[in-house]
N, C-alpha and C. Protein backbone atom coordinates (compact mmCIF):
# COMPACT_ATOMS: atom_id res chain seq x y z
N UNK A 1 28.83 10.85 19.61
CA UNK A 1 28.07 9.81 18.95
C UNK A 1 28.41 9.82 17.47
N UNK A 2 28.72 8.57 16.59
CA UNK A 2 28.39 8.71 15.28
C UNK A 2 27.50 7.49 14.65
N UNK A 3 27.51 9.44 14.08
CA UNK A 3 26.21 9.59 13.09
C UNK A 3 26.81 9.63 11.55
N UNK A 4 25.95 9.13 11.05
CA UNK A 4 26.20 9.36 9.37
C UNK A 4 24.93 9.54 9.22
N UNK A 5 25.28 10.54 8.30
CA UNK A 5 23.69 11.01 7.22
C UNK A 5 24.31 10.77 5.72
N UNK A 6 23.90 9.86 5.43
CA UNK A 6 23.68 9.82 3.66
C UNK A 6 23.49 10.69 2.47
N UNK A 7 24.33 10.69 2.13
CA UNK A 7 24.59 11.92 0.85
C UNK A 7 24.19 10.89 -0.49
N UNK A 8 23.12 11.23 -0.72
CA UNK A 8 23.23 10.95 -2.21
C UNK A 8 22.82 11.55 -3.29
N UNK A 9 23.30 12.90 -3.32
CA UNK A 9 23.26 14.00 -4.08
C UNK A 9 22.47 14.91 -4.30
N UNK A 10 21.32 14.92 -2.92
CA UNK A 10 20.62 15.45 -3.15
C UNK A 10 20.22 15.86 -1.43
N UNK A 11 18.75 16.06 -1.08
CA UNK A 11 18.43 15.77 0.66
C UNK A 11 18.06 17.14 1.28
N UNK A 12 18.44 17.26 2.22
CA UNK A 12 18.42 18.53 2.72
C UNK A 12 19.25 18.39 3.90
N UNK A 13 20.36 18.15 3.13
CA UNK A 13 21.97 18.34 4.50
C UNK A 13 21.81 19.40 5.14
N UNK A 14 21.91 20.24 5.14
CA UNK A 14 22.41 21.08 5.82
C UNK A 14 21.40 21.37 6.85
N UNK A 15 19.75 21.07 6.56
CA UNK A 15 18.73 21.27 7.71
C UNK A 15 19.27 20.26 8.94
N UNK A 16 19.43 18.95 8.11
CA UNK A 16 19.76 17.78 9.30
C UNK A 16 20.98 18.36 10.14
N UNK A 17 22.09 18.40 9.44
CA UNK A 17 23.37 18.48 9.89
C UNK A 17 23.13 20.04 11.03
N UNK A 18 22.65 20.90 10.64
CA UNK A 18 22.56 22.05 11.80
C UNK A 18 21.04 21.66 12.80
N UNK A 19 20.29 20.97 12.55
CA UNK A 19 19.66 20.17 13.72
C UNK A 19 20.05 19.07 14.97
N UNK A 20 20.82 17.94 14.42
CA UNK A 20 21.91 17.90 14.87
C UNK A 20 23.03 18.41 15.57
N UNK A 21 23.58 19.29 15.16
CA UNK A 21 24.37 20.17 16.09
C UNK A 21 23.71 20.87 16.54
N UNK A 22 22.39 21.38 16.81
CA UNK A 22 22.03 22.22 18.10
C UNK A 22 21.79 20.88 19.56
N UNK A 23 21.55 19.88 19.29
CA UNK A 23 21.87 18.61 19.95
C UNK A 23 23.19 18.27 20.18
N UNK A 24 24.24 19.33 19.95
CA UNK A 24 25.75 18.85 20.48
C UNK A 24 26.07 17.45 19.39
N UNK A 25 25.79 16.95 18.28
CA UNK A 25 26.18 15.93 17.83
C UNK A 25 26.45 16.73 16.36
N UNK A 26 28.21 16.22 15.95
CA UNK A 26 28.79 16.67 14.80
C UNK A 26 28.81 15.01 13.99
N UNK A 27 27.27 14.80 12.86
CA UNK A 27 27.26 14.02 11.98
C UNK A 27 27.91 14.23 10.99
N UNK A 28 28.26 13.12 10.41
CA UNK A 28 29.54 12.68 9.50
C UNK A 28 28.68 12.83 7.93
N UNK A 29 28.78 13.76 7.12
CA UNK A 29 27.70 13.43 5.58
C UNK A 29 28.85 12.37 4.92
N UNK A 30 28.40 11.38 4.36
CA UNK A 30 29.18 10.63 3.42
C UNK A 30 28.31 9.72 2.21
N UNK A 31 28.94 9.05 1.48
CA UNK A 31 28.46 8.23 0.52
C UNK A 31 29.63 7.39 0.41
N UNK A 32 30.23 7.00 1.46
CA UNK A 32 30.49 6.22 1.54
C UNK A 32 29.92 4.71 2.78
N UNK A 33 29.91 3.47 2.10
CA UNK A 33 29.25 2.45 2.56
C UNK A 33 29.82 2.04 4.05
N UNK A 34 31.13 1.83 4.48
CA UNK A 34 32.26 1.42 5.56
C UNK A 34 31.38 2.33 6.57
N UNK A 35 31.30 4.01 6.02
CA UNK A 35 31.06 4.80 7.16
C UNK A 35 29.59 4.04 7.71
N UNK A 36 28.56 4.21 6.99
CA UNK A 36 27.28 3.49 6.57
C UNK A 36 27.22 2.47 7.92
N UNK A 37 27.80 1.74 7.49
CA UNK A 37 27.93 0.05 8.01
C UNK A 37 28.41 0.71 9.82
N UNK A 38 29.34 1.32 10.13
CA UNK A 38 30.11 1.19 11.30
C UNK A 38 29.13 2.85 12.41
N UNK A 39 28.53 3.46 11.85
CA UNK A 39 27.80 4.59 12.80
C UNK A 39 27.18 4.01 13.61
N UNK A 40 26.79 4.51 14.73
CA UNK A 40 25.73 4.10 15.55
C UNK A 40 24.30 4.54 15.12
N UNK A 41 24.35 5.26 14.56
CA UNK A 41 22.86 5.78 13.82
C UNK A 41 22.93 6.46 12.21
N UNK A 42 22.21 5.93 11.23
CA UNK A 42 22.57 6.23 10.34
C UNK A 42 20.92 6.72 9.86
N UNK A 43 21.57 8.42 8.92
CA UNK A 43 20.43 8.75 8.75
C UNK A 43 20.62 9.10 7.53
N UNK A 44 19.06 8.74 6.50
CA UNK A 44 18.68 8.47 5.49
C UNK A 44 17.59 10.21 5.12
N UNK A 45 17.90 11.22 5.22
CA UNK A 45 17.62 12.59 4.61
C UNK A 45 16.50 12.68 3.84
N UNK A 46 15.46 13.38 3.51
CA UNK A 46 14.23 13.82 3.14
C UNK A 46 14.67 15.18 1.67
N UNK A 47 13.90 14.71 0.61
CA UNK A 47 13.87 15.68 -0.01
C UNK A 47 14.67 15.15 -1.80
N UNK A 48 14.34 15.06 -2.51
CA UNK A 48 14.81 14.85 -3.77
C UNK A 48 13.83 13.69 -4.55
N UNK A 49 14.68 13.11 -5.81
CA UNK A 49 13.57 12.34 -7.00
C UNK A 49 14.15 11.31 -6.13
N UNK A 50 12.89 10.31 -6.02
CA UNK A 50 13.19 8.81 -5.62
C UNK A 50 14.10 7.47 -6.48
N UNK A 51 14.10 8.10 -7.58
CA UNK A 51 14.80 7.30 -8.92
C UNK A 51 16.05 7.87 -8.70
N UNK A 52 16.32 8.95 -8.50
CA UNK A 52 18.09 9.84 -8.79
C UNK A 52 18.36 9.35 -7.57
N UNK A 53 17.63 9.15 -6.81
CA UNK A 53 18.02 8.93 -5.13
C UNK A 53 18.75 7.59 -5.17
N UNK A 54 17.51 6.37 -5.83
CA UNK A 54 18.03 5.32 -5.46
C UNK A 54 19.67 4.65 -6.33
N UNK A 55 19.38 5.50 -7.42
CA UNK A 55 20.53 5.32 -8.40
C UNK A 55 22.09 5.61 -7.67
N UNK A 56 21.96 7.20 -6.90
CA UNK A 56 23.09 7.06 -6.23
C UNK A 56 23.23 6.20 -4.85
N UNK A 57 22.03 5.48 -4.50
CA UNK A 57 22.89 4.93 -3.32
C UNK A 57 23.47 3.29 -4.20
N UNK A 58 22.61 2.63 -5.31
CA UNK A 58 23.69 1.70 -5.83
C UNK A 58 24.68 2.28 -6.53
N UNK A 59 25.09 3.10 -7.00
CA UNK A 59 26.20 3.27 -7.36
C UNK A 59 27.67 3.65 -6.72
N UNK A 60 27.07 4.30 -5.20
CA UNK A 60 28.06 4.49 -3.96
C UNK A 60 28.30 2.81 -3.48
N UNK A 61 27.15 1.98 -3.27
CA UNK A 61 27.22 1.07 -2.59
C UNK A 61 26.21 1.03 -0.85
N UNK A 62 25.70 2.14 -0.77
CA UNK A 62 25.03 2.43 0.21
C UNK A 62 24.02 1.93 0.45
N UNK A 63 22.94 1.53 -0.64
CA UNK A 63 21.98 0.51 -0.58
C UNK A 63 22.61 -0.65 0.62
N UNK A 64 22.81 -1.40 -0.25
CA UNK A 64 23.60 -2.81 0.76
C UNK A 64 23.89 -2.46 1.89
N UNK A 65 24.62 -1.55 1.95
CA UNK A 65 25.11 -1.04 3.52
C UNK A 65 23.93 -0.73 4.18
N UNK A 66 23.17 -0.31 4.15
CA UNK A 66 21.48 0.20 4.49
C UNK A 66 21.13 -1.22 5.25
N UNK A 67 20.97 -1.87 3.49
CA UNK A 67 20.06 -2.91 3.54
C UNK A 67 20.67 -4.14 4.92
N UNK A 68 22.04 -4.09 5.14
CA UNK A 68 22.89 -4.56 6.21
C UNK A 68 23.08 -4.27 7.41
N UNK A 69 23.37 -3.30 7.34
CA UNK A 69 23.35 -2.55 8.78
C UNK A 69 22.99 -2.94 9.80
N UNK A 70 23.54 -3.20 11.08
CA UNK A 70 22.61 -3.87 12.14
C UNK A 70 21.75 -2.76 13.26
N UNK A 71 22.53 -1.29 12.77
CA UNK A 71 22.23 -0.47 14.23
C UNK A 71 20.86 0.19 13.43
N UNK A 72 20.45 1.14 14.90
CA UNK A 72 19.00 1.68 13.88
C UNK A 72 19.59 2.92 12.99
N UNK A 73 18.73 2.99 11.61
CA UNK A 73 18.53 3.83 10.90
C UNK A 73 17.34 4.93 10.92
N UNK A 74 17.72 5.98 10.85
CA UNK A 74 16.15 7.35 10.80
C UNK A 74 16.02 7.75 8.82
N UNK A 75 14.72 7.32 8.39
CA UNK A 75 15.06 7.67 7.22
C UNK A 75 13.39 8.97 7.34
N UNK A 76 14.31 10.29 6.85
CA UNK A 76 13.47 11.35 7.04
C UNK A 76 12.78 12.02 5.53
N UNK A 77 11.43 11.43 5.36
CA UNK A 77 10.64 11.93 4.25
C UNK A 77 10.88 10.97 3.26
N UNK A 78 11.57 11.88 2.32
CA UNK A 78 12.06 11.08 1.00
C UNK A 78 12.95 9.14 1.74
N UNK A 79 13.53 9.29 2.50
CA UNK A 79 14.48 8.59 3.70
C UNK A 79 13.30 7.72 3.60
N UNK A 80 11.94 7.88 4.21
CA UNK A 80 11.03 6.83 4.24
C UNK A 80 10.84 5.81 3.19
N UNK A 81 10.31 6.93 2.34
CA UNK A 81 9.76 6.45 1.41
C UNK A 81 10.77 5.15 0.44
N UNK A 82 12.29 5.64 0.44
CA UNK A 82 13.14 4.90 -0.31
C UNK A 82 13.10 3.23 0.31
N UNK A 83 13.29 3.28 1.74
CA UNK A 83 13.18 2.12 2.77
C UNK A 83 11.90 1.48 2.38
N UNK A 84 10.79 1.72 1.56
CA UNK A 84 10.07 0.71 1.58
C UNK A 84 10.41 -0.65 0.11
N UNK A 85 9.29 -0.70 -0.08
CA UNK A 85 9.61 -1.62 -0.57
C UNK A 85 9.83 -1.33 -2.34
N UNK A 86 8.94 -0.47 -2.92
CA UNK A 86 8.70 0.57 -3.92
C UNK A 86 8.01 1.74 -4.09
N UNK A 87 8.18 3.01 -4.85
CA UNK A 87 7.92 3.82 -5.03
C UNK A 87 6.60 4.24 -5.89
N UNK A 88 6.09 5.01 -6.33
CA UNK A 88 4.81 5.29 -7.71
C UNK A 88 6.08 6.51 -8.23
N UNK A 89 6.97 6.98 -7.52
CA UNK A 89 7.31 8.20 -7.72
C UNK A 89 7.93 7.83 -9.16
N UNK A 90 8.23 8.92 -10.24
CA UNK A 90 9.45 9.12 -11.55
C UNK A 90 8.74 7.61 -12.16
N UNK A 91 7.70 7.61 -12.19
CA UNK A 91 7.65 6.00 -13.38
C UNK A 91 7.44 4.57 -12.66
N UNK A 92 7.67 4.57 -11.41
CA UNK A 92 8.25 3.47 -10.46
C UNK A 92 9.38 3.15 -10.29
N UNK A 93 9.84 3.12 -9.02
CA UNK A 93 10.92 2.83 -8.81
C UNK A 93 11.36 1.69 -7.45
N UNK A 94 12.18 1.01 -7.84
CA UNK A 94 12.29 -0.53 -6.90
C UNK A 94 12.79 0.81 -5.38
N UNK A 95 12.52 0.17 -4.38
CA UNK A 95 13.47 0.99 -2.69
C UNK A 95 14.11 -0.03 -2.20
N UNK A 96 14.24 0.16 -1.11
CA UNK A 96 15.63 -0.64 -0.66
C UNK A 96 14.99 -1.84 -0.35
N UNK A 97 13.81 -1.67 0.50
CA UNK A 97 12.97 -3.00 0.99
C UNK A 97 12.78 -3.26 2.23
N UNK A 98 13.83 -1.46 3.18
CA UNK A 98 14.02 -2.33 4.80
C UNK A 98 12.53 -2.27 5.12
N UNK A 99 11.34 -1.99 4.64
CA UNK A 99 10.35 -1.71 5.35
C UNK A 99 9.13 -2.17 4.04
N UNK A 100 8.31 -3.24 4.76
CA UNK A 100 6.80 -3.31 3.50
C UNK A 100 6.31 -2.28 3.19
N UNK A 101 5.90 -2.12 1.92
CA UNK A 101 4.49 -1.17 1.50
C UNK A 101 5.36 -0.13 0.33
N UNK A 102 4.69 0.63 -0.39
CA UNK A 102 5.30 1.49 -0.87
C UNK A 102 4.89 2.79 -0.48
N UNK A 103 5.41 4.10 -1.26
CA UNK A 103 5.00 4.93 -1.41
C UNK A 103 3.93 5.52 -3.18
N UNK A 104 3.13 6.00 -2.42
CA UNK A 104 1.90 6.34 -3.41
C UNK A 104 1.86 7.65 -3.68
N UNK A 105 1.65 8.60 -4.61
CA UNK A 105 0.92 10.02 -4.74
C UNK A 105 -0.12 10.04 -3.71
N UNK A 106 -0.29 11.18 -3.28
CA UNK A 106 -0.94 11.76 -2.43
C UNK A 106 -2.40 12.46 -3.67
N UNK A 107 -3.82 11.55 -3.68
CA UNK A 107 -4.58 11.54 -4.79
C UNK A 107 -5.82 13.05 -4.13
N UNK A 108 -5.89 12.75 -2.96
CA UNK A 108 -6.89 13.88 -2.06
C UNK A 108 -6.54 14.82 -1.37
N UNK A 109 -7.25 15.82 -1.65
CA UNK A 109 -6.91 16.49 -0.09
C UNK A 109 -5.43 17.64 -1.37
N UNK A 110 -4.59 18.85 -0.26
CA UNK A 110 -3.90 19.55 -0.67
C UNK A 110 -2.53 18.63 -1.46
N UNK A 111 -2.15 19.09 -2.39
CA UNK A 111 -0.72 18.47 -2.66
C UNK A 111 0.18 19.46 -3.44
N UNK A 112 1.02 19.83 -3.08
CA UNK A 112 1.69 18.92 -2.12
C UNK A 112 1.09 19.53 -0.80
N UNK A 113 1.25 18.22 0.16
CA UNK A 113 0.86 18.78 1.49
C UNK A 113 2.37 19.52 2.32
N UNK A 114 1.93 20.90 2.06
CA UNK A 114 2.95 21.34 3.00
C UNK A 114 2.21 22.34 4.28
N UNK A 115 3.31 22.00 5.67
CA UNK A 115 2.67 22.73 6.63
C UNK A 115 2.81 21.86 8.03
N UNK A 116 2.47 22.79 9.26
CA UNK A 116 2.31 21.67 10.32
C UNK A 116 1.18 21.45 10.81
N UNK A 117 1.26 20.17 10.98
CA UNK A 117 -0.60 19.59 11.14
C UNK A 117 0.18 18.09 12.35
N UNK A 118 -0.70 17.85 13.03
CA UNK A 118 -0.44 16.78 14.67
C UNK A 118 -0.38 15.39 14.11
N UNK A 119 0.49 15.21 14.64
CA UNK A 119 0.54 13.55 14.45
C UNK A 119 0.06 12.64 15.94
N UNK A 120 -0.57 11.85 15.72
CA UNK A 120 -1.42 11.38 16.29
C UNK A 120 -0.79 9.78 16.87
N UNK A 121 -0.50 9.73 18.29
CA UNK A 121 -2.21 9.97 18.80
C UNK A 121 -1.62 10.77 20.06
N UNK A 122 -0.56 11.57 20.19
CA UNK A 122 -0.13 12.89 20.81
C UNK A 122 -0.39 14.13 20.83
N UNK A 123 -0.57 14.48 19.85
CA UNK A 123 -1.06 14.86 18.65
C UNK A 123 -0.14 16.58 18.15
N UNK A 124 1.49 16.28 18.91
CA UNK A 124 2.10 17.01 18.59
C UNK A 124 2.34 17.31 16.84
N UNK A 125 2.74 18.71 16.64
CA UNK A 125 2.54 19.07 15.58
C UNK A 125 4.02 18.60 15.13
N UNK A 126 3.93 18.86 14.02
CA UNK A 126 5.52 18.65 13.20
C UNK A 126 5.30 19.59 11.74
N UNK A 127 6.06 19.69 10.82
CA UNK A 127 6.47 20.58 9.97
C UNK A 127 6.33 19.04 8.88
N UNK A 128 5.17 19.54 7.76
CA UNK A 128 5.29 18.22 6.58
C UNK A 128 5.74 19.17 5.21
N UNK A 129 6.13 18.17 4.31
CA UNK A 129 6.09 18.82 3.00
C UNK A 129 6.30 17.64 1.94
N UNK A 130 5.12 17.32 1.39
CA UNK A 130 5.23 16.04 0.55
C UNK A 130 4.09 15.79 -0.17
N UNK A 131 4.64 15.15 -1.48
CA UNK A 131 3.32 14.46 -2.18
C UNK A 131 2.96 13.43 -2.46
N UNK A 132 4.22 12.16 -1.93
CA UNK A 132 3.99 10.99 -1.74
C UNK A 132 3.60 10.72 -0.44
N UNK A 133 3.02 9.20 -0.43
CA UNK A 133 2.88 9.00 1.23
C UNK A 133 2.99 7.48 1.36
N UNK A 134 3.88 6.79 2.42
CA UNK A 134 3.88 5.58 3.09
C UNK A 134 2.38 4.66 2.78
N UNK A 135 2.50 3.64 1.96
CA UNK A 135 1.10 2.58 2.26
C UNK A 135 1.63 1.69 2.79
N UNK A 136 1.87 1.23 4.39
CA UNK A 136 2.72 0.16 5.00
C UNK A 136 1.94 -0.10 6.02
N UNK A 137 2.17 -1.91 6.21
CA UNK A 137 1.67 -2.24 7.93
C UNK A 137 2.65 -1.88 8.54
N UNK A 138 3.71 -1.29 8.61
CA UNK A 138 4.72 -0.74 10.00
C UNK A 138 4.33 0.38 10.19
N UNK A 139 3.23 1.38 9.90
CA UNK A 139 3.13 2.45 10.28
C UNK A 139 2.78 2.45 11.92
N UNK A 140 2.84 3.56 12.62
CA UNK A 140 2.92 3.30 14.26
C UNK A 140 1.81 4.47 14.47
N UNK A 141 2.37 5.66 13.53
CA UNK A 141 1.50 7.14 13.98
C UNK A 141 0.97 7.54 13.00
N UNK A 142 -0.41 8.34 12.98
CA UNK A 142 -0.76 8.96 11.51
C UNK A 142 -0.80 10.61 11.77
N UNK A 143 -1.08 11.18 10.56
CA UNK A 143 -1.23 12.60 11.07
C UNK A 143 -2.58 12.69 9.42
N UNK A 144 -3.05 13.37 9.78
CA UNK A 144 -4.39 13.43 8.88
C UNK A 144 -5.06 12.61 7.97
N UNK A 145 -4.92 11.23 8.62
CA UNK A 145 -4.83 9.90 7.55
C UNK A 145 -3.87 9.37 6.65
N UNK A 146 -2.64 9.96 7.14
CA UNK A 146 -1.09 10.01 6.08
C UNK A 146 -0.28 9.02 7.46
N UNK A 147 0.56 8.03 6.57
CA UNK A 147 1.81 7.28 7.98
C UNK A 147 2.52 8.77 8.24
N UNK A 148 2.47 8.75 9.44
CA UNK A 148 3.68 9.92 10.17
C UNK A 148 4.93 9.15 10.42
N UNK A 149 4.51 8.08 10.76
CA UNK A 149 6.16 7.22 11.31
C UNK A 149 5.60 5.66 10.81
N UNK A 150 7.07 5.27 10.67
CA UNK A 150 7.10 3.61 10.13
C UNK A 150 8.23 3.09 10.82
N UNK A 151 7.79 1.96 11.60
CA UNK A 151 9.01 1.22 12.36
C UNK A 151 8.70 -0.17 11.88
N UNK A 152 10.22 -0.98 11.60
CA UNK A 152 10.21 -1.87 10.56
C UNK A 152 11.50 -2.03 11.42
N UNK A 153 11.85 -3.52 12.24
CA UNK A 153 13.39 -4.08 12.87
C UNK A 153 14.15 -2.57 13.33
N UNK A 154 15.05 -1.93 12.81
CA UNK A 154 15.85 -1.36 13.22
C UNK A 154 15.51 0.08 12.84
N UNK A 155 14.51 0.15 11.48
CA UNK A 155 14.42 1.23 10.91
C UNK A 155 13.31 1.84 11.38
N UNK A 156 13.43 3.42 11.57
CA UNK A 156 12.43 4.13 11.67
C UNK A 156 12.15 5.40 10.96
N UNK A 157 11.50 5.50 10.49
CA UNK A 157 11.38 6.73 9.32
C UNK A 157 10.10 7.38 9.43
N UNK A 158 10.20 8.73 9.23
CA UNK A 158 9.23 9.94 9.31
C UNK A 158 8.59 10.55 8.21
N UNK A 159 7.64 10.65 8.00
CA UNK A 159 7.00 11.70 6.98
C UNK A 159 7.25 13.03 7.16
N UNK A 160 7.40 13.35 8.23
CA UNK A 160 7.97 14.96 8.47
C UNK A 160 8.92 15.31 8.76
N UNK A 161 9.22 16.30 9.37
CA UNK A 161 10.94 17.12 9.15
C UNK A 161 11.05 17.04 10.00
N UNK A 162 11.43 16.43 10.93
CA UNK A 162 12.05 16.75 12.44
C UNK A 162 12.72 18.04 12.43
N UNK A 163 13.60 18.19 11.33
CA UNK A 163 15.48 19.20 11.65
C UNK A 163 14.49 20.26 11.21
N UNK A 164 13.27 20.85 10.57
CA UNK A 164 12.60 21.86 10.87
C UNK A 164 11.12 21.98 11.32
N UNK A 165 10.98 21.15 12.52
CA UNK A 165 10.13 20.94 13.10
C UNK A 165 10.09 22.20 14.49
N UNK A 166 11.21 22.97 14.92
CA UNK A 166 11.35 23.17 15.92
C UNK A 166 11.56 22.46 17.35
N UNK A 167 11.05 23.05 18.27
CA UNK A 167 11.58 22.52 19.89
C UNK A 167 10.84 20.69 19.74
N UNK A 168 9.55 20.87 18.77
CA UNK A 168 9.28 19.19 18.77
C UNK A 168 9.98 18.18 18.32
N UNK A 169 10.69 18.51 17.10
CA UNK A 169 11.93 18.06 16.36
C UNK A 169 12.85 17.69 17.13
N UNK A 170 13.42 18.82 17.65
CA UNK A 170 14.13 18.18 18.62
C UNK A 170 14.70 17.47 19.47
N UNK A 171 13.55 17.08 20.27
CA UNK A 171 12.70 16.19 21.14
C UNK A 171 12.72 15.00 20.27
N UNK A 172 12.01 14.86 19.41
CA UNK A 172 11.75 13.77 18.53
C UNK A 172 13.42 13.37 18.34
N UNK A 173 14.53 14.23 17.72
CA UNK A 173 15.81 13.58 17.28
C UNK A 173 17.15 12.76 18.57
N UNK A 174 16.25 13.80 19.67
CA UNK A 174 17.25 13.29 20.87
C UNK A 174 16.33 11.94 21.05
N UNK A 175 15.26 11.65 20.94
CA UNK A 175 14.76 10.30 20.90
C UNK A 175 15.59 9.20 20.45
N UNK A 176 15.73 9.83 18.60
CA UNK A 176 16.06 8.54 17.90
C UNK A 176 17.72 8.55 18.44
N UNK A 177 18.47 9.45 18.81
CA UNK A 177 19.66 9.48 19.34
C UNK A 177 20.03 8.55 20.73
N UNK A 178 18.70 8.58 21.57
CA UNK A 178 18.74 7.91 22.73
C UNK A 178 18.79 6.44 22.39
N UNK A 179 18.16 6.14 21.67
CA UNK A 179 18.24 4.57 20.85
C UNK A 179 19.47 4.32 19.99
N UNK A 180 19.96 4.80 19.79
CA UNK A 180 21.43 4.21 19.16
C UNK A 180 22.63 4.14 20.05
């Protein structure tokens, strides 16, 4: 299968990329747009500033390619949050747009929220670590009053870590794999 995961200088490659390969699938890291555009599943990585983030995907060209793309995309954490529409994060910052709503600071409750807590309405656990959170009508699942997942046309994006989620992760990635 290819896969591209998005490099844009930041993320947590190497969790995805060896999650992934315990699934038998050797994803492609690039920043480049062609690769972007032509994968069967393209994944959008969790973890870094939402401003440095979005800067390198216009300056690769990856935005557009995102924003184009016809197959589905997984955008994981930070991955979410960029896909909406804007950020609160670094000052504000514009996102790509595949998905309404932005992301907000996390004002209650622990922050950052890290840890595994059930996402609902399964109420399997997953592995979180974040201080922003999804305010969108595409949300599908919640996990303690936070979006756990946002599905928006092609895109689907997570608040939590699948690639260190364990055996649920897993499960969860051969999902989004089964769909592409």
């Amino acid at each position: 299968m290819n896969v591209a995961v998005v490099d844009y200088g930041a993320g947590n490659l190497r969790s995805v990329l060896l999650a992934f390969a315990r699934l038998g699938v050797d994803p492609r890291v690039t920043a480049d747009p062609d690769d972007v555009l032509r994968a069967e599943l393209a994944v959008l990585p969790g973890v870094g500033s939402a401003r440095t983030a979005m800067a390198s995907l216009r300056r690769t060209g990856c935005d557009e390619a995102l924003r184009t793309r016809k197959g589905p995309t997984l955008g994981i954490c930070l991955g979410l949050h960029l896909a909406l529409e804007e950020s609160e994060e670094d000052g504000g910052v514009a996102g790509l747009g595949l998905v309404p709503g932005r992301a907000a600071r996390i004002r209650e409750g622990r922050v950052p929220r890290i840890g595994w807590a059930p996402v609902e309405p399964d109420g399997t656990a997953y592995w979180f670590a974040h201080s922003y959170a999804a305010i969108t009508p595409a949300g599908v699942y919640t996990s303690e009053g936070f979006v756990a997942t946002a599905r928006h046309g092609s895109f689907t994006g997570v608040q939590f870590h699948p690639e260190k989620s364990g055996p649920a992760g897993s499960r969860w990635l051969e999902q989004c794999l089964s769909l592409a």
